[in-house]
C-alpha atoms as a PDB file:
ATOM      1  CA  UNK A   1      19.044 -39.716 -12.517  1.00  0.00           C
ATOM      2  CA  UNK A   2      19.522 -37.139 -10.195  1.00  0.00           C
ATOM      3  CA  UNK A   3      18.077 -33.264 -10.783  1.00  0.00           C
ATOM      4  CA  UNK A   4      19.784 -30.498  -9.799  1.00  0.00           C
ATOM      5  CA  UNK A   5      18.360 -28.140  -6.946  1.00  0.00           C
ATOM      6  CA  UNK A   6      17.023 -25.547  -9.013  1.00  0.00           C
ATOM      7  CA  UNK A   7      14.938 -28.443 -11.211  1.00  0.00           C
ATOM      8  CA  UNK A   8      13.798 -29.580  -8.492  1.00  0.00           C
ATOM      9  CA  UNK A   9      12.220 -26.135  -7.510  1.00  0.00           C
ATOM     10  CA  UNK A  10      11.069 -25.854 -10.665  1.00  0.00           C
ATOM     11  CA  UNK A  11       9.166 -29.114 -11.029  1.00  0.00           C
ATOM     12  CA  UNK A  12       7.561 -28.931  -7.489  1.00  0.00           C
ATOM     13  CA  UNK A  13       5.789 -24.968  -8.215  1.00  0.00           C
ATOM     14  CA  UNK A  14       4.913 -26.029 -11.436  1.00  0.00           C
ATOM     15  CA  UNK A  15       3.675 -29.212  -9.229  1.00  0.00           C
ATOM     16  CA  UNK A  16       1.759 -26.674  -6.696  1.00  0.00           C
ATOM     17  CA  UNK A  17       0.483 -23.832  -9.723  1.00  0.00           C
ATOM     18  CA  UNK A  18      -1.546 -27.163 -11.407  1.00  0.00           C
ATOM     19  CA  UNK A  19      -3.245 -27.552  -7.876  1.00  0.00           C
ATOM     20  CA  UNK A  20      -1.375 -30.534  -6.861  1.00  0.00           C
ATOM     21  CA  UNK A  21      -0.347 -28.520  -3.307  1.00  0.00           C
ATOM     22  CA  UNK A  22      -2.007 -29.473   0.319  1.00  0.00           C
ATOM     23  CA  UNK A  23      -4.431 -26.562   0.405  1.00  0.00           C
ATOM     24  CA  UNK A  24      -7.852 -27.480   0.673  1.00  0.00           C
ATOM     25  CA  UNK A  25      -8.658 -23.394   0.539  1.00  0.00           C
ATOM     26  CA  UNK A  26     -10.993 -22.254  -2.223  1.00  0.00           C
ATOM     27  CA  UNK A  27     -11.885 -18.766  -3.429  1.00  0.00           C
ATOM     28  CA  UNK A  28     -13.739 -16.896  -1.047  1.00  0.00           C
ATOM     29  CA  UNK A  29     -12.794 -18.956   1.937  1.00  0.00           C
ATOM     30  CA  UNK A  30     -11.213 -17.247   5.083  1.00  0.00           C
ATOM     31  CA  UNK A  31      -8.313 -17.738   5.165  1.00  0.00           C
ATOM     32  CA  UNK A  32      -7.759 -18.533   1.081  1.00  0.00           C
ATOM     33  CA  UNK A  33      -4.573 -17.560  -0.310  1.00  0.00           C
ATOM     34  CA  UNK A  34      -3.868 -15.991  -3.876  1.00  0.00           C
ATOM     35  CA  UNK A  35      -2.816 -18.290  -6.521  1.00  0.00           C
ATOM     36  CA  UNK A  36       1.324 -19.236  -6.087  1.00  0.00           C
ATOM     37  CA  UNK A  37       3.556 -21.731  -4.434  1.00  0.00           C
ATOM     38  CA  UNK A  38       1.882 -22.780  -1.412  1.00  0.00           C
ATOM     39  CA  UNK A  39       2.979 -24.708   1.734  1.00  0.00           C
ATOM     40  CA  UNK A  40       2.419 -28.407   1.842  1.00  0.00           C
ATOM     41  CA  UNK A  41       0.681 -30.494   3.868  1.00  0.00           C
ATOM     42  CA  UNK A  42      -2.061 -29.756   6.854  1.00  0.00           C
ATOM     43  CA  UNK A  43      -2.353 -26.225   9.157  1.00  0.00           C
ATOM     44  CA  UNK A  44      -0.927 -27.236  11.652  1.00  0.00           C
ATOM     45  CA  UNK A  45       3.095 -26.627  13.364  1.00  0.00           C
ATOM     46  CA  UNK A  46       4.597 -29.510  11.888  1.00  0.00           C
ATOM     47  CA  UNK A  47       7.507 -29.419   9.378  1.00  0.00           C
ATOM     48  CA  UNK A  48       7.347 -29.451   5.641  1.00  0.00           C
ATOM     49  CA  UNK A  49       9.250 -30.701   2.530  1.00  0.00           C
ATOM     50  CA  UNK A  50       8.634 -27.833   0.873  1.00  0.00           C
ATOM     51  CA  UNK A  51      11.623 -27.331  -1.022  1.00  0.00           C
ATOM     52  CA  UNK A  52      14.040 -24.274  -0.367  1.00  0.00           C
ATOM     53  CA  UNK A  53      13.697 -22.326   2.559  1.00  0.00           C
ATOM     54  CA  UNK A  54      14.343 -19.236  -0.156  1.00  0.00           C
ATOM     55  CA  UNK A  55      12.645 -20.795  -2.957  1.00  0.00           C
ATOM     56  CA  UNK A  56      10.292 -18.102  -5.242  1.00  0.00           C
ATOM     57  CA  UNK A  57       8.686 -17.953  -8.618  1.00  0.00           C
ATOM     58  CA  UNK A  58       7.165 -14.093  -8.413  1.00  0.00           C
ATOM     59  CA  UNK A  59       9.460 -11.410  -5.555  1.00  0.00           C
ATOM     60  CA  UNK A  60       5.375 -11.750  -3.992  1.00  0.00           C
ATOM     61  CA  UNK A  61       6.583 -14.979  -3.139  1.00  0.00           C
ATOM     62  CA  UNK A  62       9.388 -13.656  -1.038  1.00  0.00           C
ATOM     63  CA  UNK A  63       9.667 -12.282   2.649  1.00  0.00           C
ATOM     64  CA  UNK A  64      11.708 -11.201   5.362  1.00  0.00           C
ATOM     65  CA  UNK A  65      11.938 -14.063   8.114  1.00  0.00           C
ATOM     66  CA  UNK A  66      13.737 -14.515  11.373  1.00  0.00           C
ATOM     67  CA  UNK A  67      13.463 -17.764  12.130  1.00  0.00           C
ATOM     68  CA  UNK A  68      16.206 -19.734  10.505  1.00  0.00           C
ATOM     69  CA  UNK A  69      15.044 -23.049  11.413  1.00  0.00           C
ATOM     70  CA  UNK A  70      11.719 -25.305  11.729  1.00  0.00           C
ATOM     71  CA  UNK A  71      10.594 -25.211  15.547  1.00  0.00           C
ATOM     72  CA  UNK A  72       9.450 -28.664  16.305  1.00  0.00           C
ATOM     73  CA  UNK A  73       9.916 -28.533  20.415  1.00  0.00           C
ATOM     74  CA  UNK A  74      10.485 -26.282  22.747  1.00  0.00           C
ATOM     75  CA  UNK A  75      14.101 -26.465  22.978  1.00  0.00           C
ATOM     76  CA  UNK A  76      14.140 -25.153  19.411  1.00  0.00           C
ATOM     77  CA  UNK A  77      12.701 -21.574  20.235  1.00  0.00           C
ATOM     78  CA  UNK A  78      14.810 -18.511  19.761  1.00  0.00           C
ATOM     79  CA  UNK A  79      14.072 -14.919  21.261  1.00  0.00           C
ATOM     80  CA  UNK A  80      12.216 -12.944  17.970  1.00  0.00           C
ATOM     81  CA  UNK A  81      13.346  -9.685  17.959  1.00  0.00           C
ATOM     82  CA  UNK A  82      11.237  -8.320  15.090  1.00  0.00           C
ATOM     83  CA  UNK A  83      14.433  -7.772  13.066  1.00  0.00           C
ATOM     84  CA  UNK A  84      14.003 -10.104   9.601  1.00  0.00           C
ATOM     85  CA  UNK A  85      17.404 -10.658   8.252  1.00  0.00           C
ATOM     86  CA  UNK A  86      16.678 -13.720   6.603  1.00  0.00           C
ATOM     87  CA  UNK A  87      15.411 -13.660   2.569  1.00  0.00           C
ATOM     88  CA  UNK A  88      12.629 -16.370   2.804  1.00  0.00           C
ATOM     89  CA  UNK A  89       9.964 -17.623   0.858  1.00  0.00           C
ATOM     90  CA  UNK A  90       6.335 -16.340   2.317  1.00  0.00           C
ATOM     91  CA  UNK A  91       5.591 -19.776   3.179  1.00  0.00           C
ATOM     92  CA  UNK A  92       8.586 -20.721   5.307  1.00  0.00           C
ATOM     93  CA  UNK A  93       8.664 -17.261   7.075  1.00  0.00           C
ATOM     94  CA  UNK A  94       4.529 -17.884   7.634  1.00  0.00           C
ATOM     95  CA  UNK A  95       4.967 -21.966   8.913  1.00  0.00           C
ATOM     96  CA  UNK A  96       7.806 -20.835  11.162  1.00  0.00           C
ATOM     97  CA  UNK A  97       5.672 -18.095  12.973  1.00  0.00           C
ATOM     98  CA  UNK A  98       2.939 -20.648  13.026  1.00  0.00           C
ATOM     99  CA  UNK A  99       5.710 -23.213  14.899  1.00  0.00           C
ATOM    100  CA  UNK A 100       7.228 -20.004  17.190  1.00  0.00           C
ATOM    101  CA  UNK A 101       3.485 -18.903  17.870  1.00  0.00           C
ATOM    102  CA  UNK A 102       2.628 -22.566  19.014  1.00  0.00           C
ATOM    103  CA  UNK A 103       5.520 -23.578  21.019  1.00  0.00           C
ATOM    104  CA  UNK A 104       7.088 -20.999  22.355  1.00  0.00           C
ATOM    105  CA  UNK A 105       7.068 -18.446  25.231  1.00  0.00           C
ATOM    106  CA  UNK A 106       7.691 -14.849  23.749  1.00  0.00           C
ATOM    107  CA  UNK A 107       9.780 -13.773  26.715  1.00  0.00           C
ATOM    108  CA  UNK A 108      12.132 -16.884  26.989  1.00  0.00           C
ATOM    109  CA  UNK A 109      14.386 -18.824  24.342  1.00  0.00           C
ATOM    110  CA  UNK A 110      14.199 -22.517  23.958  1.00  0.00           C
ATOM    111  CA  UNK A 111      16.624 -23.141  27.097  1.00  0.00           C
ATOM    112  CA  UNK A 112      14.767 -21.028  29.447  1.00  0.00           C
ATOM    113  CA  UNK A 113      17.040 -17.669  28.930  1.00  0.00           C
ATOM    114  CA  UNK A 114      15.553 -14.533  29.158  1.00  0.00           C
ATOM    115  CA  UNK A 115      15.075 -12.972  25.566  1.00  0.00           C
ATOM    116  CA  UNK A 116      16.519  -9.249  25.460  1.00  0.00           C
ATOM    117  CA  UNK A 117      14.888  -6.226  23.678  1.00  0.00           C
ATOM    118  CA  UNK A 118      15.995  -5.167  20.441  1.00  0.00           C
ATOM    119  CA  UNK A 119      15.669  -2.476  17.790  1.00  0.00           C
ATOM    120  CA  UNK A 120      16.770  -2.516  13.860  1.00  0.00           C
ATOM    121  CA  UNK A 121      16.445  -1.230  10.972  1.00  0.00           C
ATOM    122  CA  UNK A 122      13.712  -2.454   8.464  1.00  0.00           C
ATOM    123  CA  UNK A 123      15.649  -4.568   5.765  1.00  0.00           C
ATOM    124  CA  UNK A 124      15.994  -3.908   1.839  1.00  0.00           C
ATOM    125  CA  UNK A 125      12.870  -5.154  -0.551  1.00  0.00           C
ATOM    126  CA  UNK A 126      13.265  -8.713  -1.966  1.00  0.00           C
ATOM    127  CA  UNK A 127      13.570  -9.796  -5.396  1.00  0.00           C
ATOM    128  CA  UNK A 128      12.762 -13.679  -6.612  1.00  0.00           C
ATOM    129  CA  UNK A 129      16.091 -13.828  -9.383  1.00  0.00           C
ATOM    130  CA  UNK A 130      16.390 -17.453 -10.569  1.00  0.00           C
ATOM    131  CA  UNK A 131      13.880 -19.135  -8.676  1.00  0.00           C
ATOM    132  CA  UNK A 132      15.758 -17.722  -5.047  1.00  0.00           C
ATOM    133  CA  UNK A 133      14.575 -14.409  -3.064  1.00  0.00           C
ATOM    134  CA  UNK A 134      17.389 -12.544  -2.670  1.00  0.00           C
ATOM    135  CA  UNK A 135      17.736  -8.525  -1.419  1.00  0.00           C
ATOM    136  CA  UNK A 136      17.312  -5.998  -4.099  1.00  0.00           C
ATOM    137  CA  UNK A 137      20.973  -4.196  -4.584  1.00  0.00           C
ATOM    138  CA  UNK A 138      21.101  -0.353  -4.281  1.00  0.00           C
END
C-alpha cells in the first residue's frame, strides 16, 4: 500500500512528537530544542530523510532558507547572499547552514567563482497550512 505525501508527513511528526526522533537533547541541555519536529539522525553535515524540505506542523516550524539543496561536497556550495526566498522547514534551513558552514568558503561558490554582493528585501512571514510552510498572503 502506498501513502500519499502528506500521510507520510503526518505519520513521521507524529513519529518525532512521541520522542521517536534522533535527538539525544534533554531539557536544560545547551543546545536543547523546544518540543516539535526535529531533524533526524546525528549533528553532524550529513544528509537527512527527513521528509519535506517544507514540511510543518505549527508556522514555528517554518523558516526562510536559501539553500535549496543538501551540500554534501564542495562542488555543491552556492554564494549565500542573505536573501531567504525559499519557505523551509526550521530544520532543513538549520542542517543546510550546518552543511554551507562546514564545507564551504563564504567568498567562492562550489566551482571556484567569485560570489558577488547582494542586497534584498526581508521576505513575507510564513504560515504552516496543511502540513507545508507557505508565505502568508497580504
Amino acid at each position: 500500500m502506498r501513502l500519499p505525501p502528506s500521510s507520510l508527513v503526518a505519520i513521521a511528526v507524529a513519529v518525532c512528537l512521541a520522542g521517536g526522533c534522533g535527538d539525544s537533547h534533554k531539557p536544560g541541555d545547551a543546545g536543547a530544542r523546544d518540543a516539535g519536529p526535529r531533524d533526524t539522525g546525528p549533528r553532524d553535515a550529513g544528509p537527512r530523510d527527513a521528509g519535506p524540505d517544507n514540511a510543518c506542523v505549527v508556522p514555528a516550524d517554518c523558516a526562510w532558507g536559501e539553500i535549496d539543496h543538501e551540500i554534501l561536497a564542495r562542488t555543491d556550495c552556492i554564494c549565500i547572499f542573505g536573501c531567504p526566498s525559499l519557505p523551509q522547514s526550521r530544520a532543513t534551513v538549520e542542517r543546510r547552514q550546518r552543511q554551507h558552514l562546514a564545507l564551504c568558503d563564504p567568498t567562492r561558490d562550489g566551482m571556484g567563482n567569485p560570489c558577488p554582493i547582494d542586497d534584498c528585501i526581508g521576505p513575507p512571514p510564513l504560515d504552516c497550512v496543511g502540513n507545508v510552510c507557505v508565505p502568508v498572503a497580504d
